[in-house]
C-alpha atoms as a PDB file:
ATOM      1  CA  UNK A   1      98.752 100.920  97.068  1.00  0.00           C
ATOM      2  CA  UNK A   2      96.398  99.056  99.456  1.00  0.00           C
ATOM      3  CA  UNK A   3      92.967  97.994  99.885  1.00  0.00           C
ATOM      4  CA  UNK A   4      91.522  98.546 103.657  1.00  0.00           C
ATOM      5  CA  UNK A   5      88.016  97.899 104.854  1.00  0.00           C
ATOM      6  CA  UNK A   6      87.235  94.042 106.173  1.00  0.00           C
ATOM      7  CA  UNK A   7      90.424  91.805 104.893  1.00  0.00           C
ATOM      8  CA  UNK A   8      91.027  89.684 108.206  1.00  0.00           C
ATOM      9  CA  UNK A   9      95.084  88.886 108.458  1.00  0.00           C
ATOM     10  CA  UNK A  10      96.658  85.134 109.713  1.00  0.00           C
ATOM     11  CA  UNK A  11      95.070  86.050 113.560  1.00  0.00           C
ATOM     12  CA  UNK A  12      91.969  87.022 112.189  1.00  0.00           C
ATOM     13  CA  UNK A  13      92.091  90.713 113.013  1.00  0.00           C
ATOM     14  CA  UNK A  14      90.666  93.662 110.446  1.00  0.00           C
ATOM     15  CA  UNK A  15      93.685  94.715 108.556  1.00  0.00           C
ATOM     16  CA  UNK A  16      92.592  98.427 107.957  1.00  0.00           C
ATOM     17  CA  UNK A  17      94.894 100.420 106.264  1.00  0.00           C
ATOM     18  CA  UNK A  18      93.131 103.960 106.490  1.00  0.00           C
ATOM     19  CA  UNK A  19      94.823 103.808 110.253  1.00  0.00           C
ATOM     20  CA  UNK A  20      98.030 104.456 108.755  1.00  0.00           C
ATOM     21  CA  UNK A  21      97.035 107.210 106.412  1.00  0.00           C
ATOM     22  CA  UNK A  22      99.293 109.463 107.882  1.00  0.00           C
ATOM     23  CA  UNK A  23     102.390 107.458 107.500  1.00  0.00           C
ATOM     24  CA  UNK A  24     101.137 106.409 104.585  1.00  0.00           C
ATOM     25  CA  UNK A  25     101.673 109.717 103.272  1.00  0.00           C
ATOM     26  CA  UNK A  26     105.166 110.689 105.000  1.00  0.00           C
ATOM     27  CA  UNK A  27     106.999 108.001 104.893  1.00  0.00           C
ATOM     28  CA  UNK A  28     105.634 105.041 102.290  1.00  0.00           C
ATOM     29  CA  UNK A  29     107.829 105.318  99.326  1.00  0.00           C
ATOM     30  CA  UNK A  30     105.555 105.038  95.700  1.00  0.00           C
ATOM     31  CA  UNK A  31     106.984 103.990  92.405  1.00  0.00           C
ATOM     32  CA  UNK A  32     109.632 105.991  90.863  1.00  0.00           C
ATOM     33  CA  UNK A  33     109.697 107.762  88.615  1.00  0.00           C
ATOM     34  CA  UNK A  34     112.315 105.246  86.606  1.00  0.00           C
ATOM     35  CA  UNK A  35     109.223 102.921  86.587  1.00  0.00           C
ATOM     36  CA  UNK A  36     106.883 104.874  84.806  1.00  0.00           C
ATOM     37  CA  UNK A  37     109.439 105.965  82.336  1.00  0.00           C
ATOM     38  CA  UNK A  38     110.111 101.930  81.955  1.00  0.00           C
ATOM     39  CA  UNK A  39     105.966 101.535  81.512  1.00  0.00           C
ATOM     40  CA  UNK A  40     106.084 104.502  78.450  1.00  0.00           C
ATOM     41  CA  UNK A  41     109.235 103.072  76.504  1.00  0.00           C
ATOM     42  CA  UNK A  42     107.617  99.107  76.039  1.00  0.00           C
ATOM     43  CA  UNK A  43     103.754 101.187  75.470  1.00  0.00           C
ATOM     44  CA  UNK A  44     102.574  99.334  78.581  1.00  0.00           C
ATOM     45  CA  UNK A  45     101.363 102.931  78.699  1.00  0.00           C
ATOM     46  CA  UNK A  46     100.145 105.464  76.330  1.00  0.00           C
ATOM     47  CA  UNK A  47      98.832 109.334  77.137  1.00  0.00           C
ATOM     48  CA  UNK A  48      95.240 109.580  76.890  1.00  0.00           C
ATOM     49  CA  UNK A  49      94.598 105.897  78.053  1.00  0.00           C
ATOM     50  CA  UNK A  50      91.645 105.693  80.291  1.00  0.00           C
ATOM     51  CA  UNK A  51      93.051 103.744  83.195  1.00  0.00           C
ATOM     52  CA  UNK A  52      91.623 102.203  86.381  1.00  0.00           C
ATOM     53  CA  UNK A  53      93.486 101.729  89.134  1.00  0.00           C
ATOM     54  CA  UNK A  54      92.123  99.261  91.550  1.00  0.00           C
ATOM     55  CA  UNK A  55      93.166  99.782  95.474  1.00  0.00           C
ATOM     56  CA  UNK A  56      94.634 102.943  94.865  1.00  0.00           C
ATOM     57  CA  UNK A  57      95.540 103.736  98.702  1.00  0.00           C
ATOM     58  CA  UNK A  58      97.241 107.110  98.451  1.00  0.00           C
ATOM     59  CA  UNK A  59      97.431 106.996  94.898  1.00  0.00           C
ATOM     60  CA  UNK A  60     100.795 106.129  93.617  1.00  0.00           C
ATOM     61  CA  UNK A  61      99.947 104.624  90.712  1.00  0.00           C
ATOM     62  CA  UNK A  62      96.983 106.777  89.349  1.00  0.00           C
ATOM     63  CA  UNK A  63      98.998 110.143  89.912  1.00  0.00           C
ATOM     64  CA  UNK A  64     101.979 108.638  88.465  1.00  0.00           C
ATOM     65  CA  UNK A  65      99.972 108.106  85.396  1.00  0.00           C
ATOM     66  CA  UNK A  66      97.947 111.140  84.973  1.00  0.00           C
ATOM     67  CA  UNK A  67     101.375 113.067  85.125  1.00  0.00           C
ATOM     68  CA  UNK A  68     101.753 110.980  81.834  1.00  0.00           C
ATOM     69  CA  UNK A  69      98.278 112.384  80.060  1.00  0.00           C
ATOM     70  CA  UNK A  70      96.323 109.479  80.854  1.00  0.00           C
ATOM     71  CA  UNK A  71      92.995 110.164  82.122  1.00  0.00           C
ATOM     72  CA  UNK A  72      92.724 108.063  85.793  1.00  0.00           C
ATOM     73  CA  UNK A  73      90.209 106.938  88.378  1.00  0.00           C
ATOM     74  CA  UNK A  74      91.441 105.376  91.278  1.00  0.00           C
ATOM     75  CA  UNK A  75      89.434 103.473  93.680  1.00  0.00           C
ATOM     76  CA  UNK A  76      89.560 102.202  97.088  1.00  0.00           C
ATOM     77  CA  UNK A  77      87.748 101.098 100.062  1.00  0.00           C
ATOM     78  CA  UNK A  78      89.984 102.966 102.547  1.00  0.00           C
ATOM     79  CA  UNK A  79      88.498 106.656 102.555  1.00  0.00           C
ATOM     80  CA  UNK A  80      91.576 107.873 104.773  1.00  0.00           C
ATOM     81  CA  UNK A  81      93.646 106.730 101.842  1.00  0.00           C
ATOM     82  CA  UNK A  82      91.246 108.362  99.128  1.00  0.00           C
ATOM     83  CA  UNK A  83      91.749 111.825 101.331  1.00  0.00           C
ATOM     84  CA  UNK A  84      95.534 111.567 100.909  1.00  0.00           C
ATOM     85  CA  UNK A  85      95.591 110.496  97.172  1.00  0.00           C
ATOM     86  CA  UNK A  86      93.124 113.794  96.529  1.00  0.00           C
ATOM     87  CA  UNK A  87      95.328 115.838  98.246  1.00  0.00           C
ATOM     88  CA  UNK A  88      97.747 115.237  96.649  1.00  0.00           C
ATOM     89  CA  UNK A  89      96.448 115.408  93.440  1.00  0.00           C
ATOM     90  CA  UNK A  90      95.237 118.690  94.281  1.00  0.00           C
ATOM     91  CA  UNK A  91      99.077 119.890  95.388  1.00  0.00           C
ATOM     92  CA  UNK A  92     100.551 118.924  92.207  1.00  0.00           C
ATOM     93  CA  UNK A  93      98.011 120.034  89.871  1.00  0.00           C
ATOM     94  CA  UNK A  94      96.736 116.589  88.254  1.00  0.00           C
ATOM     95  CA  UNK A  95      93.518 116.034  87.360  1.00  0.00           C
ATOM     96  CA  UNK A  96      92.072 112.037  88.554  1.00  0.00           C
ATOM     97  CA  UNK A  97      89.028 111.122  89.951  1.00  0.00           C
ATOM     98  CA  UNK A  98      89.061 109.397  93.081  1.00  0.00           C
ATOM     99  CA  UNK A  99      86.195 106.372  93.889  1.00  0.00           C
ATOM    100  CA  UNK A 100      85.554 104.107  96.945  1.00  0.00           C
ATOM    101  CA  UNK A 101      85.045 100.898  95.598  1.00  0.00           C
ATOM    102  CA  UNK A 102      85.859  97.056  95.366  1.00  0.00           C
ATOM    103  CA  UNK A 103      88.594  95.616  93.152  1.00  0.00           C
ATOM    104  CA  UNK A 104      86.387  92.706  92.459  1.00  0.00           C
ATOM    105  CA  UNK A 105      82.617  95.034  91.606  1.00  0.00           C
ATOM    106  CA  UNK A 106      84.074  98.460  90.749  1.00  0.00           C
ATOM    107  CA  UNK A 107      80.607  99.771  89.212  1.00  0.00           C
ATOM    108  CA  UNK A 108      81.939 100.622  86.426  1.00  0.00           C
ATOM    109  CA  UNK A 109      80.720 100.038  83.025  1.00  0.00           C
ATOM    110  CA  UNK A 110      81.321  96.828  80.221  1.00  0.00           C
ATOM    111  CA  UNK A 111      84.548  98.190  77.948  1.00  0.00           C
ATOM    112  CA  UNK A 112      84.723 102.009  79.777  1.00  0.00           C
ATOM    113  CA  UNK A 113      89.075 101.595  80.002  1.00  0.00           C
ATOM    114  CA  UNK A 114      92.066 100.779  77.972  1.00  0.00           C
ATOM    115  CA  UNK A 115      94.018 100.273  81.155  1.00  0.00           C
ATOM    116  CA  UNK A 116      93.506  98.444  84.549  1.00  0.00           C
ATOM    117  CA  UNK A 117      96.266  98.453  87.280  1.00  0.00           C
ATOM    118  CA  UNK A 118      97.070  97.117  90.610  1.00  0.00           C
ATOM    119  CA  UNK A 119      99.937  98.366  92.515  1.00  0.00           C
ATOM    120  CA  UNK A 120     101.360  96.437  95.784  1.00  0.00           C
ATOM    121  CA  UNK A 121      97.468  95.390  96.910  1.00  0.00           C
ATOM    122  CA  UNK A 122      96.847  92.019  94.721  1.00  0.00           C
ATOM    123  CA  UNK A 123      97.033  89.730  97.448  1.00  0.00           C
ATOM    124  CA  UNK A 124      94.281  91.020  99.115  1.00  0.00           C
ATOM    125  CA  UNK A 125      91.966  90.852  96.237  1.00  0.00           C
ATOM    126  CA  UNK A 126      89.832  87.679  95.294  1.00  0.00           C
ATOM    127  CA  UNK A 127      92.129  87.257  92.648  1.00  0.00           C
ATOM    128  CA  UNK A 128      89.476  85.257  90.185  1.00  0.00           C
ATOM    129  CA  UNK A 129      86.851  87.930  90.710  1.00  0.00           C
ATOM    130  CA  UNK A 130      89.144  90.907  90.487  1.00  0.00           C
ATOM    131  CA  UNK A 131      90.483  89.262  86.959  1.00  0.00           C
ATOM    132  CA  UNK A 132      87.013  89.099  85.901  1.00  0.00           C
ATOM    133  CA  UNK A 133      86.271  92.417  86.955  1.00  0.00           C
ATOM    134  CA  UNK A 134      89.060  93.854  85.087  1.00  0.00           C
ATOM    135  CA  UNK A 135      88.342  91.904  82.155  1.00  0.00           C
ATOM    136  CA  UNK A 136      84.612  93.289  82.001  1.00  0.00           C
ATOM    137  CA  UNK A 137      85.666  96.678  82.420  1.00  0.00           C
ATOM    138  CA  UNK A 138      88.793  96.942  79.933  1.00  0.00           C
ATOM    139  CA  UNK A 139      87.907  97.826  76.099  1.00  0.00           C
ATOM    140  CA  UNK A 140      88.793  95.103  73.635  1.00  0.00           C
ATOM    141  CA  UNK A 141      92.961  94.737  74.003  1.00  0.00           C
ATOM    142  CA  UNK A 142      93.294  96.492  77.049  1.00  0.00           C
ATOM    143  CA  UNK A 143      95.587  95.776  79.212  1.00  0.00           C
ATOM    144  CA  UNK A 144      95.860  94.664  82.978  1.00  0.00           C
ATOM    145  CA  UNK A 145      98.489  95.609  85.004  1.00  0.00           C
ATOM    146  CA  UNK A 146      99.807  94.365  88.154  1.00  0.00           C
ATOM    147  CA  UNK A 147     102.827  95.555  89.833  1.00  0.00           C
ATOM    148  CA  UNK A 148     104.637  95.720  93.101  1.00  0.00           C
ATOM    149  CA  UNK A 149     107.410  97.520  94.765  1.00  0.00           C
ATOM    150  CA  UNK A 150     108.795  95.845  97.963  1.00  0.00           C
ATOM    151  CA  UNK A 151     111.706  96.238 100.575  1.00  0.00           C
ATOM    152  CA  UNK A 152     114.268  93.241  99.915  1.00  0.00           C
ATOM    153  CA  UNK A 153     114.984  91.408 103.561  1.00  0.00           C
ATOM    154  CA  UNK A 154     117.994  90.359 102.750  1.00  0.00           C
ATOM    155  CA  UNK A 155     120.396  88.594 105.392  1.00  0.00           C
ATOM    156  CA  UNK A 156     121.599  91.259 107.871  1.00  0.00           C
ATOM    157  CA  UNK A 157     120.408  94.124 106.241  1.00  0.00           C
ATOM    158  CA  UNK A 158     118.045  96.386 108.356  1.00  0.00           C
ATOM    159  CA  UNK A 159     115.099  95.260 106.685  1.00  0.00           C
ATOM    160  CA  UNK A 160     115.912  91.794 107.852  1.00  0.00           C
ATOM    161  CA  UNK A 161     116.084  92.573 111.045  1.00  0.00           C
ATOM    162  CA  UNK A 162     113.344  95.016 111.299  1.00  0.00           C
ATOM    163  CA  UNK A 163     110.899  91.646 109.988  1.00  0.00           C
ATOM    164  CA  UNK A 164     111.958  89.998 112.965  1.00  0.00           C
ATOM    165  CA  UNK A 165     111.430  92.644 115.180  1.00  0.00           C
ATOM    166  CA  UNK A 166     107.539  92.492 113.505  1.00  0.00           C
ATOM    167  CA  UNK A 167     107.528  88.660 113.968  1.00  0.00           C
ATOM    168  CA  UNK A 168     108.567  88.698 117.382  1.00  0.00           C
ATOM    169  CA  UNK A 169     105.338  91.134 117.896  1.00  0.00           C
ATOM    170  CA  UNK A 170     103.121  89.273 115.232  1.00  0.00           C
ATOM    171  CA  UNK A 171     104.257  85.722 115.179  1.00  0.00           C
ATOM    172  CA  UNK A 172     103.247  83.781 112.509  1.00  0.00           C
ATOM    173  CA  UNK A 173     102.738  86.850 110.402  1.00  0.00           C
ATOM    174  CA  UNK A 174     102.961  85.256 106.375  1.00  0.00           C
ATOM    175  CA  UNK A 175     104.422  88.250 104.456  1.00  0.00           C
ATOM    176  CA  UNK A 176     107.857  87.934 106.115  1.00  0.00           C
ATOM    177  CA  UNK A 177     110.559  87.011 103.852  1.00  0.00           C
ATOM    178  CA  UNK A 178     109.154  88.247 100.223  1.00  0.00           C
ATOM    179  CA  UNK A 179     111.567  88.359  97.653  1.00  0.00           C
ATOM    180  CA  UNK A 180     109.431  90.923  95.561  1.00  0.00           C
ATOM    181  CA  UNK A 181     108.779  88.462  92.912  1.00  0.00           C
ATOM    182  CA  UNK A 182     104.876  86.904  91.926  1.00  0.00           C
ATOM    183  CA  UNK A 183     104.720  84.019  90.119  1.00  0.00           C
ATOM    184  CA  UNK A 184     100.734  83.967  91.622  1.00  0.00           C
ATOM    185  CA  UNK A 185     100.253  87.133  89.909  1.00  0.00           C
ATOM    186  CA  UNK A 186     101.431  86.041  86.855  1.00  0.00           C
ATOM    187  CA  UNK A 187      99.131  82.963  86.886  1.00  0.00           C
ATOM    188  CA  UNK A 188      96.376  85.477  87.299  1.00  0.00           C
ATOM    189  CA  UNK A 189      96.410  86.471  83.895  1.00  0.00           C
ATOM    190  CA  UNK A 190      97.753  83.150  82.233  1.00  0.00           C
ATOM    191  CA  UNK A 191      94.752  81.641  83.486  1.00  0.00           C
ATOM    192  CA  UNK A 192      92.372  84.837  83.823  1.00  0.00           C
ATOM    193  CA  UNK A 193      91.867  85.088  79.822  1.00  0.00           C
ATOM    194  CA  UNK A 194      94.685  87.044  79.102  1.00  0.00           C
ATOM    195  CA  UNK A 195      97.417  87.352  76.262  1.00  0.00           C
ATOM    196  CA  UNK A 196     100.744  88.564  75.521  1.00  0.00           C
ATOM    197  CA  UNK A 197     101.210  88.031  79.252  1.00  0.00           C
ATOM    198  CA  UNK A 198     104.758  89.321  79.894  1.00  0.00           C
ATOM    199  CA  UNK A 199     106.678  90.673  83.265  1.00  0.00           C
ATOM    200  CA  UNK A 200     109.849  92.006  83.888  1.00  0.00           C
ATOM    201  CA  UNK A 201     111.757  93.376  87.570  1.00  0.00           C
ATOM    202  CA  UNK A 202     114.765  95.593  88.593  1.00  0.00           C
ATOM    203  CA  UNK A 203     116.396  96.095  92.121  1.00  0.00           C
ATOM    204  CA  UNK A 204     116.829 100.074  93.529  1.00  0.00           C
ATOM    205  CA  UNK A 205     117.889 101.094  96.833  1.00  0.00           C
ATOM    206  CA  UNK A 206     115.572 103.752  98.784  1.00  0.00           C
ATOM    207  CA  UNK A 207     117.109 106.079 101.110  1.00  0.00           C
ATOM    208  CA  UNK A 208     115.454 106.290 104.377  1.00  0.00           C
ATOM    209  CA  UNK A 209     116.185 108.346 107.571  1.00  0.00           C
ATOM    210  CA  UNK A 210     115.333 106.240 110.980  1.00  0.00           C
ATOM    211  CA  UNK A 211     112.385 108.477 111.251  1.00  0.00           C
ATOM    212  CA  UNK A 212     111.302 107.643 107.550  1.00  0.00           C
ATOM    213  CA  UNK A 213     111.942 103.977 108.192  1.00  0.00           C
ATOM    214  CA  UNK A 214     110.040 103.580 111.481  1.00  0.00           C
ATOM    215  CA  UNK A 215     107.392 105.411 109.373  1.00  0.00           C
ATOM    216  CA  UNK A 216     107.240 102.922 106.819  1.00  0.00           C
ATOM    217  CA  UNK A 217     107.276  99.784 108.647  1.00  0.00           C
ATOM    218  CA  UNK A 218     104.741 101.319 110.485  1.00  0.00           C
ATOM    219  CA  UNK A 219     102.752 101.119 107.176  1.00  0.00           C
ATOM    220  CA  UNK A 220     102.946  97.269 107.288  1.00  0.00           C
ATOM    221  CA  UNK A 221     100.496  94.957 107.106  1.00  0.00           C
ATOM    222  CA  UNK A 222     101.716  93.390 110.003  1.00  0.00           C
ATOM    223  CA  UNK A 223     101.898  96.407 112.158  1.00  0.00           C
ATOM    224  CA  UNK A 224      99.972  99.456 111.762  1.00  0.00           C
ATOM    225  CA  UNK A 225      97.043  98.006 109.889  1.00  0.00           C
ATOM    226  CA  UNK A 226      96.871  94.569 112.241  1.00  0.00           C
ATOM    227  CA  UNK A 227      98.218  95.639 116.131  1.00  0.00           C
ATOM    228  CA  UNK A 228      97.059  97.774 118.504  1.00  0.00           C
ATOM    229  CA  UNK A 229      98.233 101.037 119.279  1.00  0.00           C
ATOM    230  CA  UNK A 230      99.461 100.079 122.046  1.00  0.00           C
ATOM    231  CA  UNK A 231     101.081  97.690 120.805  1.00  0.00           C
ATOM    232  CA  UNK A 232     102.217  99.296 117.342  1.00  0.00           C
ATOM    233  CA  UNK A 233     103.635 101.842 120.052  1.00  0.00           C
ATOM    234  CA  UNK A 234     105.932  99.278 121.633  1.00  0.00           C
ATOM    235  CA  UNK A 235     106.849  97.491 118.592  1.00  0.00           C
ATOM    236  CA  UNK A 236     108.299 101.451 117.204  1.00  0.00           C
ATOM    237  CA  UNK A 237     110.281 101.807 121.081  1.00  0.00           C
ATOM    238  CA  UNK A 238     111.630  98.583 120.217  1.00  0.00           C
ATOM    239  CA  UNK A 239     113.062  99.515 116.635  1.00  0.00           C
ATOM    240  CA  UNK A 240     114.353 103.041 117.897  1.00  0.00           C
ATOM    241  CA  UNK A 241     116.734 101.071 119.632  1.00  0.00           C
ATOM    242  CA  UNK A 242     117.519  98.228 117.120  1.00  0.00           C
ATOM    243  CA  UNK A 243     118.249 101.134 114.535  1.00  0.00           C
ATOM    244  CA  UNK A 244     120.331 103.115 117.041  1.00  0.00           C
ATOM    245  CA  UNK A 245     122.695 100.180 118.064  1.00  0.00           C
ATOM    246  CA  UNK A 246     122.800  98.241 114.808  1.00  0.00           C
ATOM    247  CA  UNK A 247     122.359 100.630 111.981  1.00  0.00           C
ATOM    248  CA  UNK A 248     123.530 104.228 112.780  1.00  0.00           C
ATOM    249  CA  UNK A 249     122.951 106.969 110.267  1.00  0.00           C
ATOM    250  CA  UNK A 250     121.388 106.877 106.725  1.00  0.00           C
ATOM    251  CA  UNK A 251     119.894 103.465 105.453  1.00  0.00           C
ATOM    252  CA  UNK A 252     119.607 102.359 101.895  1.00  0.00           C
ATOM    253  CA  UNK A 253     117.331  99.693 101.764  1.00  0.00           C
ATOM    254  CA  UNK A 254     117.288  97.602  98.437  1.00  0.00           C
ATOM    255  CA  UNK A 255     113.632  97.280  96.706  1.00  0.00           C
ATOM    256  CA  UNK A 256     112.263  95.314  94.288  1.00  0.00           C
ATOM    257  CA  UNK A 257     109.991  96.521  91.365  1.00  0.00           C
ATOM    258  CA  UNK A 258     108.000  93.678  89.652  1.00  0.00           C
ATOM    259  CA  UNK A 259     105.156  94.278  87.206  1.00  0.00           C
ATOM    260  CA  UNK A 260     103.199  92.004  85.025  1.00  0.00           C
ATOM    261  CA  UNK A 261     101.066  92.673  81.817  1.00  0.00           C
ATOM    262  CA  UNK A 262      98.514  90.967  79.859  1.00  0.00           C
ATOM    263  CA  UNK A 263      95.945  92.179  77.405  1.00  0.00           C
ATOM    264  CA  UNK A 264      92.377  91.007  77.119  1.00  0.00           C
ATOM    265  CA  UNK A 265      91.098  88.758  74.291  1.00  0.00           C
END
C-alpha cells in the first residue's frame, strides 16, 4: 500500500517506507475483506483477471485479489515491503508474483492486463505518468483502479489527537486532517482517457490495541518513513502516555474506504 525509494516529504527528507516493514506487517490494517466482496458484486473484479497492482507495499491489494482467482503481480520500489508481501503469500498459499518497479515505467508490456490498481499510494505517484502507464499496459476496456482506506481524525477521537501529537513532531506535515475522500483521484481518470469513471465509499471502525495503534501510526508517512529514530522513538514515549491518560483500553477507530474506477477507451 505504499511506494518507498526517493519521494522527498514537505521538509525535503526521503520518505522510505521499507523502514517500517515490520510494522507494516503487525500492525497496518489492509482492506477487508467486505471490500473485496463489494469489488466482486459491481464486476469491478472478475476471477482470472490479470491484474497489476502498482505500489503494492506488503501486498494488500494483490493478495486480496488472488484469493479471488485473479492472476496478480504486484510491484514496488520498497524491497522490505516486497519481502513481507511474499511472505505472506507464501503463508496463505496464494500464488502472485512480486516485482520492484515504478508506478509510472512498470516494464511491462502494451495490453498484458485487464486490471490495474492502486491502493492508499496515489499521491506519491506522478499522477499523469502513472495514468499513462496504466493505460499502456491495460488490454482494451480494462479497468484502473484506485482506492484508499484511511483512519478518520475526527474531533476528539484518538486519531485526532494522535495527528497532533505527529504535528507537534513534524510541523507542517500536509496529510493531517484527510477525510478519506479524493476528488484528485477521480480527476485522474476523468482527464487520464478514461470512461465509465465511477466511485463509491463506506465508513468501518478498526479495532486496535495501544500496542497495534502505536504500531500503525508508526507506519505514517509522517513518522516512521520521514523522522529519525530517535526521534520516531520519542514521538511513540509521547503517545504511550497520551493513550494511557486519554484513551484507556480498546480503541475503535473509524476508517474510510474510497475507491474509484474507470475503464480504458
Amino acid at each position: 500500500m505504499a511506494e518507498g525509494g526517493d519521494n522527498l516529504d514537505h521538509q525535503g527528507r526521503s520518505i522510505d517506507f521499507g523502514r517500517t516493514a515490520a510494522d507494516y506487517e503487525r500492525h497496518r490494517p489492509g482492506f477487508p475483506e467486505g471490500f473485496f466482496d463489494r469489488l466482486e458484486s459491481i464486476s469491478w473484479i472478475e476471477s482470472g483477471q490479470r491484474a497489476l497492482d502498482l505500489g503494492t507495499g506488503t501486498g494488500s491489494l494483490a493478495l486480496g485479489f488472488a484469493s479471488r482467482g485473479l492472476a496478480v503481480t504486484g510491484l514496488d520500489l520498497a524491497p522490505e515491503l516486497l519481502d513481507v508481501a511474499r511472505q505472506t503469500a507464501i503463508d496463505h498459499d496464494l500464488s502472485v508474483q512480486f516485482i520492484e518497479g515504478r508506478a509510472e515505467a512498470t516494464g511491462r508490456d502494451d495490453g498484458e492486463f485487464d486490471l490495474v490498481s492502486a491502493g492508499q499510494c496515489w499521491w506519491w505517484f506522478d499522477a499523469d505518468a502513472a495514468t499513462r502507464e496504466a493505460r499502456r499496459v491495460l488490454a482494451p476496456s480494462g479497468r484502473l483502479l484506485i482506492c484508499d482506506f484511511c483512519y478518520l481524525p475526527v474531533t476528539g477521537n484518538v486519531a485526532s489527537r494522535t495527528e497532533q501529537l505527529i504535528l507537534d513532531h513534524n510541523p507542517g506535515w500536509p496529510k493531517a486532517g484527510w477525510s478519506g475522500i479524493h476528488p484528485e483521484q477521480v480527476n485522474a481518470l476523468d482527464h487520464g482517457g478514461f470512461r465509465e469513471v465511477e466511485s463509491f465509499s463506506y465508513v468501518i471502525d478498526v479495532p486496535f490495541s495501544h500496542e497495534a495503534w502505536r504500531g500503525r501510526i508508526r507506519t505514517c508517512n509522517g513518522v516512521g518513513s520521514a523522522l529519525s529514530p530517535d526521534e520516531v522513538e520519542r514521538f511513540d514515549e509521547e503517545l504511550v502516555g497520551v493513550l494511557a491518560e486519554d484513551f484507556p483500553g480498546e480503541l475503535f477507530v473509524p476508517h474510510r474506504v474510497f475507491a474509484v474506477s474507470g475503464v480504458s477507451a
